[in-house]
C-alpha atoms as a PDB file:
ATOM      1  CA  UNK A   1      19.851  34.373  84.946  1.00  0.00           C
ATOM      2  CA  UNK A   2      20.564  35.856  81.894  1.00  0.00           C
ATOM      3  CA  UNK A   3      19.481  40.239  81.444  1.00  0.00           C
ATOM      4  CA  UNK A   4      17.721  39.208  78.269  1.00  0.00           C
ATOM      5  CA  UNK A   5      15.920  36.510  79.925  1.00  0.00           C
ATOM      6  CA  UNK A   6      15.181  39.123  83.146  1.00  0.00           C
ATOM      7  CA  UNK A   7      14.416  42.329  80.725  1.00  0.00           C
ATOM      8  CA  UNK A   8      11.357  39.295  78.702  1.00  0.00           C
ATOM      9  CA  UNK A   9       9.912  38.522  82.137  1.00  0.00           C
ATOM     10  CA  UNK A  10       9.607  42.237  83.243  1.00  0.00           C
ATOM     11  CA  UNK A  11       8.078  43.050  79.923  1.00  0.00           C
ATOM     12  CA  UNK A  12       5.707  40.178  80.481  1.00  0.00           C
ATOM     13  CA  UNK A  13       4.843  40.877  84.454  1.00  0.00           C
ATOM     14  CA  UNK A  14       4.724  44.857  84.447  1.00  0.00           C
ATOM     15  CA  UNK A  15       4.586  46.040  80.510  1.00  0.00           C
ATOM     16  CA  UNK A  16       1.752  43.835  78.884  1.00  0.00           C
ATOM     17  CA  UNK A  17      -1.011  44.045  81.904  1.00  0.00           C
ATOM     18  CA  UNK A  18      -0.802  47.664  81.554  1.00  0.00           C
ATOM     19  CA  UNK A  19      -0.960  47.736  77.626  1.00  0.00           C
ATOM     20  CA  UNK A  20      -4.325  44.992  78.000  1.00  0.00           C
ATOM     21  CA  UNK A  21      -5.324  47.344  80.987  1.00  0.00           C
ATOM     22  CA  UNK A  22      -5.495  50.680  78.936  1.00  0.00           C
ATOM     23  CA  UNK A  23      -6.554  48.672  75.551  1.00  0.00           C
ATOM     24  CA  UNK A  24      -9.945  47.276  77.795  1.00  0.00           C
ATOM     25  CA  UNK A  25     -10.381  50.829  78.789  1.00  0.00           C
ATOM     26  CA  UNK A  26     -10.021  52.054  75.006  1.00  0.00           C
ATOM     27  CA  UNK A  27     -12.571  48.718  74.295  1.00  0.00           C
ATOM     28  CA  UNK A  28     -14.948  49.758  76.981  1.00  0.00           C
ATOM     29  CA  UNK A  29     -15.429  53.530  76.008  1.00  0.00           C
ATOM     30  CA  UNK A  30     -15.769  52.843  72.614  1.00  0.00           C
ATOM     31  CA  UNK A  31     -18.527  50.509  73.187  1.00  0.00           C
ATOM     32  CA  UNK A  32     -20.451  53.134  75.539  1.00  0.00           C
ATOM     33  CA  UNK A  33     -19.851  55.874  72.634  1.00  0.00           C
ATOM     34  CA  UNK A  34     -21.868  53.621  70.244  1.00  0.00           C
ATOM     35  CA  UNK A  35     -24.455  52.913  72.310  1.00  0.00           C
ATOM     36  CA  UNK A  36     -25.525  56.076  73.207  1.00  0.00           C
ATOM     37  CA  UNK A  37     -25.252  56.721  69.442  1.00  0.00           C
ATOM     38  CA  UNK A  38     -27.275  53.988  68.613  1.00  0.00           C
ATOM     39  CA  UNK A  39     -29.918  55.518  71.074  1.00  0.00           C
ATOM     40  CA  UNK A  40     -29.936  58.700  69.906  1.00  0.00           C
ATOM     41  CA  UNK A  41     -30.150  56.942  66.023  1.00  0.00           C
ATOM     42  CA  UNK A  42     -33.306  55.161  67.313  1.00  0.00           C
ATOM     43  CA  UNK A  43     -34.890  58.066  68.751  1.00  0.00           C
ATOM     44  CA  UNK A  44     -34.692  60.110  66.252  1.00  0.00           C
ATOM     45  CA  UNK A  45     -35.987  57.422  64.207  1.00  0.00           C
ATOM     46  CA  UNK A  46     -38.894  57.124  66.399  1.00  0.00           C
ATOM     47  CA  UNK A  47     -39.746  60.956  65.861  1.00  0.00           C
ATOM     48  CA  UNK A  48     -39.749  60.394  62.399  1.00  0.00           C
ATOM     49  CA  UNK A  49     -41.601  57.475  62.174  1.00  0.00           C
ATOM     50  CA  UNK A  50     -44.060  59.562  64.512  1.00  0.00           C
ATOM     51  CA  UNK A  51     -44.469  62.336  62.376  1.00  0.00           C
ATOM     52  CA  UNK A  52     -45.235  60.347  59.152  1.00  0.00           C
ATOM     53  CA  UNK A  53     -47.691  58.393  60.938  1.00  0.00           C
ATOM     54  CA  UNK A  54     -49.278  61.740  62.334  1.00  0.00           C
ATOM     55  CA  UNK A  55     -49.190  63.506  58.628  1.00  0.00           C
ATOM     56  CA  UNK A  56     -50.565  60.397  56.832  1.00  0.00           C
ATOM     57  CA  UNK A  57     -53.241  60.223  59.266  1.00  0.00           C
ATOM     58  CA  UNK A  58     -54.374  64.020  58.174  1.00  0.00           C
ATOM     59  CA  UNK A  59     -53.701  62.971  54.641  1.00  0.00           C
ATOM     60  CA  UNK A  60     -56.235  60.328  55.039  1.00  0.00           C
ATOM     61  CA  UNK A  61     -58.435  62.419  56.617  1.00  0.00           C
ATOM     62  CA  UNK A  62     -58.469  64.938  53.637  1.00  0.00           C
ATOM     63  CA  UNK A  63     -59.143  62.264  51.412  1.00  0.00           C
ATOM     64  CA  UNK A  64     -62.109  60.890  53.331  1.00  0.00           C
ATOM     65  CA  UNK A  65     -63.841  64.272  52.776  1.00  0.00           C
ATOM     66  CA  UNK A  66     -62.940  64.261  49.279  1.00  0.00           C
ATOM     67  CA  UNK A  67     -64.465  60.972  48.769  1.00  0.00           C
ATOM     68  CA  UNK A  68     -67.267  62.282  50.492  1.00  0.00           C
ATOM     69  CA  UNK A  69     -68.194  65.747  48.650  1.00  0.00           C
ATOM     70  CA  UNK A  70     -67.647  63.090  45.326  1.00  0.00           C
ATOM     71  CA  UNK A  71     -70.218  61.201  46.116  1.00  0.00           C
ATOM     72  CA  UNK A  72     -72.604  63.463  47.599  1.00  0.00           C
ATOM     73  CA  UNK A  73     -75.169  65.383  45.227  1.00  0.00           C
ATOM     74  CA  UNK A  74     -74.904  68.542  46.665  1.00  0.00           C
ATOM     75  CA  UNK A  75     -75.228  72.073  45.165  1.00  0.00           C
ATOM     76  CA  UNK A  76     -73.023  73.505  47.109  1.00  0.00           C
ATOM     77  CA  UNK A  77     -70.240  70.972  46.419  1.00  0.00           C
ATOM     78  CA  UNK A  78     -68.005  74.033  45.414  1.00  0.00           C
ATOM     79  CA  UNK A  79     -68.606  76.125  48.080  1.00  0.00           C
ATOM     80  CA  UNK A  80     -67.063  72.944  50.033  1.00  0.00           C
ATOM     81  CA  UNK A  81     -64.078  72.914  47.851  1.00  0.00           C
ATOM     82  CA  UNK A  82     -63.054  76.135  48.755  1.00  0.00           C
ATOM     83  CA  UNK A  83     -63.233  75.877  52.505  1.00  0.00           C
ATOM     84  CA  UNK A  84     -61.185  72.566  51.952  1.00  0.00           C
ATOM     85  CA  UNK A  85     -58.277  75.218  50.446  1.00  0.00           C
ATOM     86  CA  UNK A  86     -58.652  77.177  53.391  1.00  0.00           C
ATOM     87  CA  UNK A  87     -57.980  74.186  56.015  1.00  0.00           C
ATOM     88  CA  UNK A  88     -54.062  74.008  57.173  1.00  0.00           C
ATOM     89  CA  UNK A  89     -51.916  70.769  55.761  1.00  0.00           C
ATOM     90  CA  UNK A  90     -50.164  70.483  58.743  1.00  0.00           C
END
């Protein structure tokens, strides 16, 4: 056989496995590196989502009382206003 011919088919049998071997590897670890940052992406989305949820729930709260001292004939409507500037937002 011919050296060039010898030199192709050792390049095929030994070189190129290893190349695909250490490219799956490359592949593989990648993959697991985005997933887990995908995770983390969606949990902290999560928490967020959580904590709007949580703060337009008091919002709608504060409103409710408003709506209620408007439409309540009360003469002490703003003693009620002031304790409403007293309450904590959050």
């Amino acid at each position: 056989m011919n050296e060039d011919v010898i030199m192709v088919l050792v390049f095929m049998v030994i070189v190129v496995p290893i190349v695909l071997g250490v490219g799956a590897d490359i592949y593989k670890r990648r993959l697991a590196f985005r997933e887990r940052e995908l995770e983390l992406l969606s949990k902290q989305t999560a928490e967020k989502a959580a904590q709007y949820a949580a703060q337009a729930e008091r919002l709608e709260q504060r409103v409710r009382v408003l709506e209620r001292i408007a439409t309540e004939n009360n003469s002490d409507l703003a003693l009620q206003i002031e304790n409403l500037r007293e309450v904590k937002v959050n």
